[in-house]
PDB file of N, CA and C in Angstrom:
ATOM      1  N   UNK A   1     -13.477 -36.892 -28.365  1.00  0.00           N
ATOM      2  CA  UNK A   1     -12.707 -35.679 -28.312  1.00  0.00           C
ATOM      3  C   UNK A   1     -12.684 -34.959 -29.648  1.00  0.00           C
ATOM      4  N   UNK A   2     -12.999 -35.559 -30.417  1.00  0.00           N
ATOM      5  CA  UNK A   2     -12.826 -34.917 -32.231  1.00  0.00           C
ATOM      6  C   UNK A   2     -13.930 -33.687 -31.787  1.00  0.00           C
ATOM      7  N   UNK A   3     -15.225 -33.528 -31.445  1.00  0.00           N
ATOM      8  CA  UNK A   3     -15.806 -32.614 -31.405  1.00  0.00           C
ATOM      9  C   UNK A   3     -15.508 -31.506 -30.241  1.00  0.00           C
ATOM     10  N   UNK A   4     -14.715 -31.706 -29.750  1.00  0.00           N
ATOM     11  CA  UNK A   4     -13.928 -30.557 -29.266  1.00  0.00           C
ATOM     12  C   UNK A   4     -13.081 -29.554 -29.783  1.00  0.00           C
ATOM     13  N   UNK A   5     -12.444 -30.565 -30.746  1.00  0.00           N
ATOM     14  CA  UNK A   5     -11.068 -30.036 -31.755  1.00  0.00           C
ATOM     15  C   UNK A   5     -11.766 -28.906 -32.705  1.00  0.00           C
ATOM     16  N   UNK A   6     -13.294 -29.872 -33.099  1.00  0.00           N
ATOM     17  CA  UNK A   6     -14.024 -28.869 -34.231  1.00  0.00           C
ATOM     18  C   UNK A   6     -14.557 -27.507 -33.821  1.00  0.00           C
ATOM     19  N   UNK A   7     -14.682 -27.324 -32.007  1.00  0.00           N
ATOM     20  CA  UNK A   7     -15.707 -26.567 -32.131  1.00  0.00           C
ATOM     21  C   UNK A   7     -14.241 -25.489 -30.887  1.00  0.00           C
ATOM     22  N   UNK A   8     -13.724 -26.066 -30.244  1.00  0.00           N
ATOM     23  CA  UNK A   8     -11.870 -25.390 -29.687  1.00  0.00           C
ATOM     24  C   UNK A   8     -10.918 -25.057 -30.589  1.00  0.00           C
ATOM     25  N   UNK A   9     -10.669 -24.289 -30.593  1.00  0.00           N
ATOM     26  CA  UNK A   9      -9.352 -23.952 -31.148  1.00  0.00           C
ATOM     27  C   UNK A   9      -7.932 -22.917 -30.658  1.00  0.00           C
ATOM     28  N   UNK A  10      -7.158 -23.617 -29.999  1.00  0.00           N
ATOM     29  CA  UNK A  10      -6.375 -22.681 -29.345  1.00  0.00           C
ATOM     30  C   UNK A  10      -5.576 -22.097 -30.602  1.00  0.00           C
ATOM     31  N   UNK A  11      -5.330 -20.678 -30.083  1.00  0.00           N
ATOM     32  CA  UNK A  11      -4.789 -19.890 -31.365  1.00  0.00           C
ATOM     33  C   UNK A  11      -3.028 -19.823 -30.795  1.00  0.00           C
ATOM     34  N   UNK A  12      -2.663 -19.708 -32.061  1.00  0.00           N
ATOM     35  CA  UNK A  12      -0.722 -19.237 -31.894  1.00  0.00           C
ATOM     36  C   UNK A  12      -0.171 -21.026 -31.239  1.00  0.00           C
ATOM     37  N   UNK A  13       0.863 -20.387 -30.513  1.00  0.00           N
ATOM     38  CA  UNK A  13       1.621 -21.639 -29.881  1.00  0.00           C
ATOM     39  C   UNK A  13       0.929 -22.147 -28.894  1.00  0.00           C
ATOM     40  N   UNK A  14      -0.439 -22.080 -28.129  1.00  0.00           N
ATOM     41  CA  UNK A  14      -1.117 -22.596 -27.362  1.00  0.00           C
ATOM     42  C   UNK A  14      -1.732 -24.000 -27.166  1.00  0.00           C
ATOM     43  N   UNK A  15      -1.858 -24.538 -26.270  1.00  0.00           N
ATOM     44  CA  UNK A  15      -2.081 -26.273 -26.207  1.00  0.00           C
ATOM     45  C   UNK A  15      -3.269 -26.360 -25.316  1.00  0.00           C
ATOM     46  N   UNK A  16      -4.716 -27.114 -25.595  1.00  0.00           N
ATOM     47  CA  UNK A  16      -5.652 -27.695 -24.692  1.00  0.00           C
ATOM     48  C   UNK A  16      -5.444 -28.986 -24.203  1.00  0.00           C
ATOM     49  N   UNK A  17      -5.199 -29.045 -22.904  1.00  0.00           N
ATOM     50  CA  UNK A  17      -4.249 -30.805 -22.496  1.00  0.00           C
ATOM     51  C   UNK A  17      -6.094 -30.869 -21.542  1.00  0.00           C
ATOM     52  N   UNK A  18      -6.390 -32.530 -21.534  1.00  0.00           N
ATOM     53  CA  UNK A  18      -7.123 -32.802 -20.682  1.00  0.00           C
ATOM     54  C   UNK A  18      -6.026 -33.510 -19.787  1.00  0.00           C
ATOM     55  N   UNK A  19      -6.329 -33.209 -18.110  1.00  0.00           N
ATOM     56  CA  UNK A  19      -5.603 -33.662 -17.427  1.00  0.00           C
ATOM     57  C   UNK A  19      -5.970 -35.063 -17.106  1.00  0.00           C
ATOM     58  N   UNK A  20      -5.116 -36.081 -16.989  1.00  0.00           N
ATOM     59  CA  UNK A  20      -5.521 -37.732 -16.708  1.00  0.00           C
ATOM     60  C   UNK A  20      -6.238 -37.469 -15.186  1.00  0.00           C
ATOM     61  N   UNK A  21      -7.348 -38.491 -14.714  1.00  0.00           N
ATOM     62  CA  UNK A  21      -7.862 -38.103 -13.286  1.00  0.00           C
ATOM     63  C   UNK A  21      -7.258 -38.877 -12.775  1.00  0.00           C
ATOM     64  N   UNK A  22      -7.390 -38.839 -11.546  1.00  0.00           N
ATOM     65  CA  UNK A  22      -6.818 -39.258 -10.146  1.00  0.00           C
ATOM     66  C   UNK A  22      -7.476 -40.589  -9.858  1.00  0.00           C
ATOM     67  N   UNK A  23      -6.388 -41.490  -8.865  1.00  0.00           N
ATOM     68  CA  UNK A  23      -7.298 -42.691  -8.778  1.00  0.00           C
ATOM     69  C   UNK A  23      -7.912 -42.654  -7.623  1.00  0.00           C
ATOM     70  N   UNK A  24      -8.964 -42.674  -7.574  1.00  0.00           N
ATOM     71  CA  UNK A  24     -10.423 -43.019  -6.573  1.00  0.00           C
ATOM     72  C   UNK A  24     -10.134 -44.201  -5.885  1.00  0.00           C
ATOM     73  N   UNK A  25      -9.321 -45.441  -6.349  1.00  0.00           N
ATOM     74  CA  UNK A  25      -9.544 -46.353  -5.311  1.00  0.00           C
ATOM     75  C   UNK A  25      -8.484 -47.091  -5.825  1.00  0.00           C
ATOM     76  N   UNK A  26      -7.910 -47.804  -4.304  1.00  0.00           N
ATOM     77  CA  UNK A  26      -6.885 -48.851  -4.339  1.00  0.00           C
ATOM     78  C   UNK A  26      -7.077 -49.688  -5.080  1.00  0.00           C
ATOM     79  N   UNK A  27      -5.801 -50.396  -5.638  1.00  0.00           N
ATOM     80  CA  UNK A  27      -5.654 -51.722  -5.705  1.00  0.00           C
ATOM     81  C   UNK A  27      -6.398 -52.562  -5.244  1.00  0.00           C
ATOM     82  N   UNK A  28      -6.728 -52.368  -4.209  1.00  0.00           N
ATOM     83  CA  UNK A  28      -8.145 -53.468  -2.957  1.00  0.00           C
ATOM     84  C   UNK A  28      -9.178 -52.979  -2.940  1.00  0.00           C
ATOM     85  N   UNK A  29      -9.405 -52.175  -3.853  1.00  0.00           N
ATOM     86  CA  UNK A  29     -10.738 -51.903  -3.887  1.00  0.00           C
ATOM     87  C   UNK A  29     -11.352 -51.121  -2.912  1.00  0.00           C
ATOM     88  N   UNK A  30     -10.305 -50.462  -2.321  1.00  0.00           N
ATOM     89  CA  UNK A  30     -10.916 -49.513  -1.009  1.00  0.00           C
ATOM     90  C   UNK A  30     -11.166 -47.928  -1.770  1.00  0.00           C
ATOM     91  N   UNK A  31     -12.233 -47.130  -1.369  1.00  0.00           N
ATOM     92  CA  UNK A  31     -11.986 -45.632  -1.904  1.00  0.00           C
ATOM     93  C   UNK A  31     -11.423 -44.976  -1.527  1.00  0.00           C
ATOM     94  N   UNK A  32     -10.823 -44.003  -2.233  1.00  0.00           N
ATOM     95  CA  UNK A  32      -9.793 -43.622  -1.143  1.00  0.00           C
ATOM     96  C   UNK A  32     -10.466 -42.128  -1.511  1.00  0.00           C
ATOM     97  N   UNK A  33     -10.222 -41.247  -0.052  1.00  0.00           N
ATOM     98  CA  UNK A  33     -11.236 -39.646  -0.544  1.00  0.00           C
ATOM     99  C   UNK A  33     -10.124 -38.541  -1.083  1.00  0.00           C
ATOM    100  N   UNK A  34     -10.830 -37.331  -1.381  1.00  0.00           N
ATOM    101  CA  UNK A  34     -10.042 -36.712  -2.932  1.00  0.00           C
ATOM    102  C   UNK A  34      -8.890 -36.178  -2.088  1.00  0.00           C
ATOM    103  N   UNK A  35      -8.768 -36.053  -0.569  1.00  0.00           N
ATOM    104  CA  UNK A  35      -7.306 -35.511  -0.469  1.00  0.00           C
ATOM    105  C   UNK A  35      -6.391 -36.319   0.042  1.00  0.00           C
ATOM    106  N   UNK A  36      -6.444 -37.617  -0.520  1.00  0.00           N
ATOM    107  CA  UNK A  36      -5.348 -38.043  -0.204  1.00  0.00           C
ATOM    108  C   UNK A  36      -4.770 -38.983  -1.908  1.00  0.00           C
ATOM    109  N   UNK A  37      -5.430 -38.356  -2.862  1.00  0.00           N
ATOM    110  CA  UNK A  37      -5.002 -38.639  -4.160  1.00  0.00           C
ATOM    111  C   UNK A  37      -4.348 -37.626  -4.443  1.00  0.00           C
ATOM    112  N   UNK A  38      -2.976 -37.941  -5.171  1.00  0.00           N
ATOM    113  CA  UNK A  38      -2.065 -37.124  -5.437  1.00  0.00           C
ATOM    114  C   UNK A  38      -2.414 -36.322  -6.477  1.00  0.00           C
ATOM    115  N   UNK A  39      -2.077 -35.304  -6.700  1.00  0.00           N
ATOM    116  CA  UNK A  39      -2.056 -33.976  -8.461  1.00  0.00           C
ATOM    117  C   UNK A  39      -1.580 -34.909  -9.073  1.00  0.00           C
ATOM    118  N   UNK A  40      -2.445 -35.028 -10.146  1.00  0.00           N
ATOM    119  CA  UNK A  40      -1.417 -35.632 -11.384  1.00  0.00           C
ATOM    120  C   UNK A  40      -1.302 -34.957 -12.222  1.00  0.00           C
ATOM    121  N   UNK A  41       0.229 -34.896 -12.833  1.00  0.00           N
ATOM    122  CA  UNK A  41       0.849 -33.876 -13.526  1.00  0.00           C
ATOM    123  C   UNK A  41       1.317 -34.717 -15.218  1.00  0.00           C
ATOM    124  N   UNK A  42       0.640 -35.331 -15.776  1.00  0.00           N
ATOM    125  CA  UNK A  42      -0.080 -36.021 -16.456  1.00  0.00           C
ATOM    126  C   UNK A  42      -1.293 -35.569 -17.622  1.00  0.00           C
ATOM    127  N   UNK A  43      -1.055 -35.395 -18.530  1.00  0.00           N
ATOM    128  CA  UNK A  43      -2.331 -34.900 -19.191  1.00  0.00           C
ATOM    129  C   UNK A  43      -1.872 -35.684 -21.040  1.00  0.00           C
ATOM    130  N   UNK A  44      -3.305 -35.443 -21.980  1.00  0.00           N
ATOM    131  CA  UNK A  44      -3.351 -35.432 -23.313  1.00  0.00           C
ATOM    132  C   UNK A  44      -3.970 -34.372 -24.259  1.00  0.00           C
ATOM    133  N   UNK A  45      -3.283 -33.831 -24.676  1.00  0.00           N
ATOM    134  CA  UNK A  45      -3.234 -33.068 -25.689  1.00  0.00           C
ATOM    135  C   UNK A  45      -4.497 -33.122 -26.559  1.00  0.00           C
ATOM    136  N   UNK A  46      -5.525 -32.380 -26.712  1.00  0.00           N
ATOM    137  CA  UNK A  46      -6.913 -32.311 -27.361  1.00  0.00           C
ATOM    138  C   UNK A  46      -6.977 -31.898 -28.207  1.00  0.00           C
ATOM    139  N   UNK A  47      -5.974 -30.524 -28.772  1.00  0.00           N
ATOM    140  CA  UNK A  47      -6.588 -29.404 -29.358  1.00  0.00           C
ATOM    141  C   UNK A  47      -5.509 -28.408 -29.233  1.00  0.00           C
ATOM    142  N   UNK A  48      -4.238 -28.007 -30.700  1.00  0.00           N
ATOM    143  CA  UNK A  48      -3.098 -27.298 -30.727  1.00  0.00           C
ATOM    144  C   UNK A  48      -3.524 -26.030 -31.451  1.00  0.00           C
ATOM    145  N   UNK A  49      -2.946 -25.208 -31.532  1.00  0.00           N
ATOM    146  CA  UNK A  49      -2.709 -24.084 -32.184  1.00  0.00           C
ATOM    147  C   UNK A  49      -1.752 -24.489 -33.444  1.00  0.00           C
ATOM    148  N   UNK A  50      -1.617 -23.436 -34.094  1.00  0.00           N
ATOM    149  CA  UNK A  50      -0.895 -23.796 -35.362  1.00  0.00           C
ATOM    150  C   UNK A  50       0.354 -23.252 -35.263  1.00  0.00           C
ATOM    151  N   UNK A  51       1.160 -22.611 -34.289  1.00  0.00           N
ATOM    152  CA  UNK A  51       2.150 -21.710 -34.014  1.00  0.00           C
ATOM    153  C   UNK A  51       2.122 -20.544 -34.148  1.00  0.00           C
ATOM    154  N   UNK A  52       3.608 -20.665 -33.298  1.00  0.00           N
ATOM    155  CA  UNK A  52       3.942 -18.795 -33.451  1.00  0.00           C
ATOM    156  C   UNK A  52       5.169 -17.881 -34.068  1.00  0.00           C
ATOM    157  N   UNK A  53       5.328 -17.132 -33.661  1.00  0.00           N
ATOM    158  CA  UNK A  53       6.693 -16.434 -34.695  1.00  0.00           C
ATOM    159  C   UNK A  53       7.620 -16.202 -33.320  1.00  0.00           C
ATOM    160  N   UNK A  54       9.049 -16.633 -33.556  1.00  0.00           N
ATOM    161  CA  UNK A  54      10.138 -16.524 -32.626  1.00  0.00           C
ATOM    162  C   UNK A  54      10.599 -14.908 -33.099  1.00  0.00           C
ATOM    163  N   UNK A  55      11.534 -14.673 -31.520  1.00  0.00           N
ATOM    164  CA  UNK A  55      12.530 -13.562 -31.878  1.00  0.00           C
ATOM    165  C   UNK A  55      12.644 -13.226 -33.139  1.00  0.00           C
ATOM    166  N   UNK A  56      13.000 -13.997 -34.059  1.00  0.00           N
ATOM    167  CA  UNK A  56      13.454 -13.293 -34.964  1.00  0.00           C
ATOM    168  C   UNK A  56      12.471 -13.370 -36.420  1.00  0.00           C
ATOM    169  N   UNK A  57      11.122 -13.162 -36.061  1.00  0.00           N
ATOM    170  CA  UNK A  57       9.677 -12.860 -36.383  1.00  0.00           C
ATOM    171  C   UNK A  57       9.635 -14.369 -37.342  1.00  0.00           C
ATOM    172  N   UNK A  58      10.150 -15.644 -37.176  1.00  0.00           N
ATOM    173  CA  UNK A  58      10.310 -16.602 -37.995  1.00  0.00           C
ATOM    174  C   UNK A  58       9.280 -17.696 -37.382  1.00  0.00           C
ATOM    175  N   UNK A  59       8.488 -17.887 -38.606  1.00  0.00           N
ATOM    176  CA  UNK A  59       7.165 -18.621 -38.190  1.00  0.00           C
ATOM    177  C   UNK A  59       7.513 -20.221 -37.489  1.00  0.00           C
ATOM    178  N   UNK A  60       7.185 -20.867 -36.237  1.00  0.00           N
ATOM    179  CA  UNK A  60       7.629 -22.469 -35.690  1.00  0.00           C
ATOM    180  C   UNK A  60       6.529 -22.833 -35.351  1.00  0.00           C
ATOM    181  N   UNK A  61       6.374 -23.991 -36.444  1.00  0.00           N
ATOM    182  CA  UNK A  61       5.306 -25.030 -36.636  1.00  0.00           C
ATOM    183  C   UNK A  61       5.365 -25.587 -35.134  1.00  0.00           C
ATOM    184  N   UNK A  62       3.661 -26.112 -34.796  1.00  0.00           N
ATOM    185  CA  UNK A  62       3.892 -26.440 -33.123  1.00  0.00           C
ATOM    186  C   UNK A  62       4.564 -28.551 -33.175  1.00  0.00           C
ATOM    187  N   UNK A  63       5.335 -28.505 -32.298  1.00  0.00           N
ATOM    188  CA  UNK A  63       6.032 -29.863 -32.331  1.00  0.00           C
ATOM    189  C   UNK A  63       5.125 -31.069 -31.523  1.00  0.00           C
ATOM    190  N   UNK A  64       4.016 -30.464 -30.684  1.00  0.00           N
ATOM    191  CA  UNK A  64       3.426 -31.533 -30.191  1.00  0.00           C
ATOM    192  C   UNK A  64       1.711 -31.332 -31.291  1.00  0.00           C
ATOM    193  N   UNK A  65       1.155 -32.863 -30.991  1.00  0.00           N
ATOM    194  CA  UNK A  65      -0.126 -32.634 -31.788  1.00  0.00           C
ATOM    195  C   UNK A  65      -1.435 -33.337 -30.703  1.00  0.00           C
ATOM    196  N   UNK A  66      -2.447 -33.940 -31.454  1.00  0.00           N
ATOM    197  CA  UNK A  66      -3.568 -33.994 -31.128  1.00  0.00           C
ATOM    198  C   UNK A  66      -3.270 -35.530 -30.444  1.00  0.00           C
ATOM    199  N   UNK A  67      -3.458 -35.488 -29.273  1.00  0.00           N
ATOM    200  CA  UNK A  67      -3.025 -37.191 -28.716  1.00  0.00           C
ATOM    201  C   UNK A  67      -2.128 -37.309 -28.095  1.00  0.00           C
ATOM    202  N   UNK A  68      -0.610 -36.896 -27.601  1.00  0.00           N
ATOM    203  CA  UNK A  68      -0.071 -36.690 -27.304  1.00  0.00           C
ATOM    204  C   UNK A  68       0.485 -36.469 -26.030  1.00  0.00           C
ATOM    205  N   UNK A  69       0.764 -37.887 -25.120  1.00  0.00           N
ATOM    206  CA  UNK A  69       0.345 -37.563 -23.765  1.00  0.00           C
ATOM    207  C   UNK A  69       2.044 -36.984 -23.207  1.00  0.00           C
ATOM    208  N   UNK A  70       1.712 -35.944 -22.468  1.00  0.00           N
ATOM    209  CA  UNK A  70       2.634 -34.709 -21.488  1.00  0.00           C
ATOM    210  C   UNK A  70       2.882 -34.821 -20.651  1.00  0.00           C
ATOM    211  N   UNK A  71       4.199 -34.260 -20.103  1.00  0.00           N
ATOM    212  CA  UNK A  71       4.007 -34.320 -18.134  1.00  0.00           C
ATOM    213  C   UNK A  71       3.791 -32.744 -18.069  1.00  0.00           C
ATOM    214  N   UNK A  72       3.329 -32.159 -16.960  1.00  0.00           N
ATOM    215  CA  UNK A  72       2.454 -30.677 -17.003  1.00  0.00           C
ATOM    216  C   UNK A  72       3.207 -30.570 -16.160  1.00  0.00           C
ATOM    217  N   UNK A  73       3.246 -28.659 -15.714  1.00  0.00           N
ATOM    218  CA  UNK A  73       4.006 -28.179 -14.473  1.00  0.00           C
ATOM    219  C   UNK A  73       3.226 -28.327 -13.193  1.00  0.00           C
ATOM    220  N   UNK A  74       3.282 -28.105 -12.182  1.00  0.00           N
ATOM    221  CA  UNK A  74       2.693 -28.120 -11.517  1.00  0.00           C
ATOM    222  C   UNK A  74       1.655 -26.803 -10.753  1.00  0.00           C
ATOM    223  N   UNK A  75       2.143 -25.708 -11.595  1.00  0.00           N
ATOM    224  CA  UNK A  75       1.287 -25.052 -11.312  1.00  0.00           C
ATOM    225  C   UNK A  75       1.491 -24.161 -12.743  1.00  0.00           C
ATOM    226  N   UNK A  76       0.552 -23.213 -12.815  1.00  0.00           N
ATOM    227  CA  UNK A  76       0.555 -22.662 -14.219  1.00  0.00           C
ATOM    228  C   UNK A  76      -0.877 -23.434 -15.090  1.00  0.00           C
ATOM    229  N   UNK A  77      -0.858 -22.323 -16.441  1.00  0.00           N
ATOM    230  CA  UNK A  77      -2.464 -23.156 -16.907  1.00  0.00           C
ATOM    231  C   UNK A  77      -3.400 -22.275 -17.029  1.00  0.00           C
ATOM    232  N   UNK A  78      -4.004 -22.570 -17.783  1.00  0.00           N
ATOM    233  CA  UNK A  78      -5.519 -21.620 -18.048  1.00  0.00           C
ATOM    234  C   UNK A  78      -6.328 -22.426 -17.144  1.00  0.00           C
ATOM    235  N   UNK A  79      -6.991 -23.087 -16.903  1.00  0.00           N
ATOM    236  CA  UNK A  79      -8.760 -23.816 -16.674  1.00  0.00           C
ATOM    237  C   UNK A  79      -9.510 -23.220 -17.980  1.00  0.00           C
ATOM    238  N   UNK A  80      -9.827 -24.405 -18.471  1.00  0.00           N
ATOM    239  CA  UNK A  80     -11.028 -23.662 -19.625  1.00  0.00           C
ATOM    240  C   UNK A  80     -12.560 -24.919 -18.837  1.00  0.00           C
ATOM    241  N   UNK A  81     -13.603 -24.543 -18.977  1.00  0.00           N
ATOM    242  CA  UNK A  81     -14.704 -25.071 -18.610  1.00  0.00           C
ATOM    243  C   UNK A  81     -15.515 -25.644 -19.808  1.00  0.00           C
ATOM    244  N   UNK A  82     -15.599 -26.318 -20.960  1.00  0.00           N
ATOM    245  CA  UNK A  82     -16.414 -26.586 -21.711  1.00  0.00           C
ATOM    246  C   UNK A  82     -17.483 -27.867 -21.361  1.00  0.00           C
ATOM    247  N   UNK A  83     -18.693 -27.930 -22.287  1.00  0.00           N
ATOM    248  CA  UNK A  83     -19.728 -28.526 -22.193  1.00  0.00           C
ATOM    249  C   UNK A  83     -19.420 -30.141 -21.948  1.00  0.00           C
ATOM    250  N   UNK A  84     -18.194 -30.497 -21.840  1.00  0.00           N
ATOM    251  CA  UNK A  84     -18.175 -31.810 -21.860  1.00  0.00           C
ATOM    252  C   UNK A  84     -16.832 -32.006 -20.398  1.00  0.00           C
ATOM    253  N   UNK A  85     -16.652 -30.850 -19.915  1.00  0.00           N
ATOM    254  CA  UNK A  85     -15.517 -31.491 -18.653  1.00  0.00           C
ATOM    255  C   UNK A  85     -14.420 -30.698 -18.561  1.00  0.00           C
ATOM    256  N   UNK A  86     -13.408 -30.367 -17.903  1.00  0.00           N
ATOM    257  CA  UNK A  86     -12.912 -29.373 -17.454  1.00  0.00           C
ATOM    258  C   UNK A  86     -11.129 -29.766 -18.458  1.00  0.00           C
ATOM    259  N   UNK A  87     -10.849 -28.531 -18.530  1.00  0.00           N
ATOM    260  CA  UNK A  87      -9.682 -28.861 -20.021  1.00  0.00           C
ATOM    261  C   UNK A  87      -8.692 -27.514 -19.283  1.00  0.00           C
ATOM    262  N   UNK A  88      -7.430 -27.632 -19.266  1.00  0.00           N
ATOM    263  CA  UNK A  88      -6.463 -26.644 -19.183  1.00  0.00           C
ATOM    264  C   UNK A  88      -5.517 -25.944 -20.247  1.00  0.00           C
ATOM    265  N   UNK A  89      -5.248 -24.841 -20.303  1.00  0.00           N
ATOM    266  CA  UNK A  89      -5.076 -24.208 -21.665  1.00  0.00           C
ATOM    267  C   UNK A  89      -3.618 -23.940 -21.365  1.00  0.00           C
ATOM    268  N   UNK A  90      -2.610 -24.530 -22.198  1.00  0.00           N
ATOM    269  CA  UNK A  90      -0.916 -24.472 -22.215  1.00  0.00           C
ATOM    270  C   UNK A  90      -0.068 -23.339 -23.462  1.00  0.00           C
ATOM    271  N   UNK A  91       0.588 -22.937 -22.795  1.00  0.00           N
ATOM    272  CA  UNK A  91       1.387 -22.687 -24.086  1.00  0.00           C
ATOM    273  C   UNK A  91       2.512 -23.693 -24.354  1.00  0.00           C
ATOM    274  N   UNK A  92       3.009 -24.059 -25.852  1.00  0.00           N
ATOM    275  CA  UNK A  92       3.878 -24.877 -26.026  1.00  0.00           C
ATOM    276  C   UNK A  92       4.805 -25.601 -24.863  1.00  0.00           C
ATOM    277  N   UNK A  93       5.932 -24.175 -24.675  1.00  0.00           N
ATOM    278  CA  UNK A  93       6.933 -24.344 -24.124  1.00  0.00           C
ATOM    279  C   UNK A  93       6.936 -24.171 -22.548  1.00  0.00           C
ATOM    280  N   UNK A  94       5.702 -24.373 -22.097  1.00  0.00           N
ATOM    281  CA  UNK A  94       5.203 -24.705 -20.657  1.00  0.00           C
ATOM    282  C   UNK A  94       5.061 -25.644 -20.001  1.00  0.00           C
ATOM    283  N   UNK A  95       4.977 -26.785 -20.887  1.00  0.00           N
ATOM    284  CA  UNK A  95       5.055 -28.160 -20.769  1.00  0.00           C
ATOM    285  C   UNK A  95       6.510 -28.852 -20.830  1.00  0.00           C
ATOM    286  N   UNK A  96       6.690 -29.983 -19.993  1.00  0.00           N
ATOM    287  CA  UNK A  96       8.181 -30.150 -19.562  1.00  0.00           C
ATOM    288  C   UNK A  96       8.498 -30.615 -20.278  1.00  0.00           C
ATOM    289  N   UNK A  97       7.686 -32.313 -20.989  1.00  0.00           N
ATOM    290  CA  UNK A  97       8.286 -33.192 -21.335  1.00  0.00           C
ATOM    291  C   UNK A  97       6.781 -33.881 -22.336  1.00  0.00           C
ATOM    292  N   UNK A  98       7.145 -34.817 -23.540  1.00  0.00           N
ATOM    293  CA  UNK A  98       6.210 -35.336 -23.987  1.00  0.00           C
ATOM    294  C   UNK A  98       6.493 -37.127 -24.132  1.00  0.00           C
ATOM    295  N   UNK A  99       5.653 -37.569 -23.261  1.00  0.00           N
ATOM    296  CA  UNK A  99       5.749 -39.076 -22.741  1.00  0.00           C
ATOM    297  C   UNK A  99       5.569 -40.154 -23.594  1.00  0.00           C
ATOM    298  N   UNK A 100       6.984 -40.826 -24.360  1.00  0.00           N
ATOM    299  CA  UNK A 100       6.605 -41.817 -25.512  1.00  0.00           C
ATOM    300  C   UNK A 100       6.321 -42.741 -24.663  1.00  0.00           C
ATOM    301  N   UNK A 101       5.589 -43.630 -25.853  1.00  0.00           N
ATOM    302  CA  UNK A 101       5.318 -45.175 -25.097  1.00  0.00           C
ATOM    303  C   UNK A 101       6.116 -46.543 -25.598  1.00  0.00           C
ATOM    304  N   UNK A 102       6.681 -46.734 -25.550  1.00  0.00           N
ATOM    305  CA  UNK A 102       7.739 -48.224 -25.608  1.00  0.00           C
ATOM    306  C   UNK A 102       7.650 -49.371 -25.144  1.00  0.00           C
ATOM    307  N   UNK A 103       7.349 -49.917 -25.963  1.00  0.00           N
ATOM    308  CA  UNK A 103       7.253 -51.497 -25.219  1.00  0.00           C
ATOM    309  C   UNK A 103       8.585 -52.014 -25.295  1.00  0.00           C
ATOM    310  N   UNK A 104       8.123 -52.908 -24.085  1.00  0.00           N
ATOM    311  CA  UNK A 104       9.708 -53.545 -24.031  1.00  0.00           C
ATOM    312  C   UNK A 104       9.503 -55.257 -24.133  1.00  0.00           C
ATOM    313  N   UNK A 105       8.673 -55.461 -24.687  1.00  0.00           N
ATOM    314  CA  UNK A 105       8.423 -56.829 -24.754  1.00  0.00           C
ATOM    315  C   UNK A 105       9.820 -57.389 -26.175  1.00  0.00           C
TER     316      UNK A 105
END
């Protein structure tokens, strides 16, 4: 993904999330076909913008970064198409939530 970052660049408060794919097959090893795999609303963060200026023309550094896995809306989104696989284009505050990981061991 680094050569994406080098050669993408979303401008202002904008976010490139690759969406996580869908699972193809059970637990048992059965396939299962593409409409009965759910949307996943699920993605990681590729490629940020550097921010934008609020109401009150005051510059806000962007709070999510490069790696960063999201829960997405369910509808909304650019589609961007690049040479390596299909990428959706966010603005910041379009995205719901950003998914830490915790172990609980």
């Amino acid at each position: 993904m680094a050569s994406i970052t080098s050669k993408f660049r979303p401008l202002f408060n904008n976010v490139l999330v690759k969406r996580l794919e869908a699972v193809k097959q059970s637990k048992g090893g059965i396939m299962l076909p593409d409409n009965a795999s759910k949307k996943i609303l699920e993605g990681t963060i590729v490629a940020v913008g550097p921010g934008g200026k609020n109401q009150e023309n005051v510059f806000v550094p962007m709070e999510l970064k490069v790696g960063d896995r999201v829960l997405l809306p369910e509808y909304g989104g650019t589609k961007v198409q690049l040479e390596d696989g299909e990428y959706t284009m966010y603005k910041e505050s379009d995205l719901l939530a950003k998914i830490e990981h915790c172990d609980t061991n």
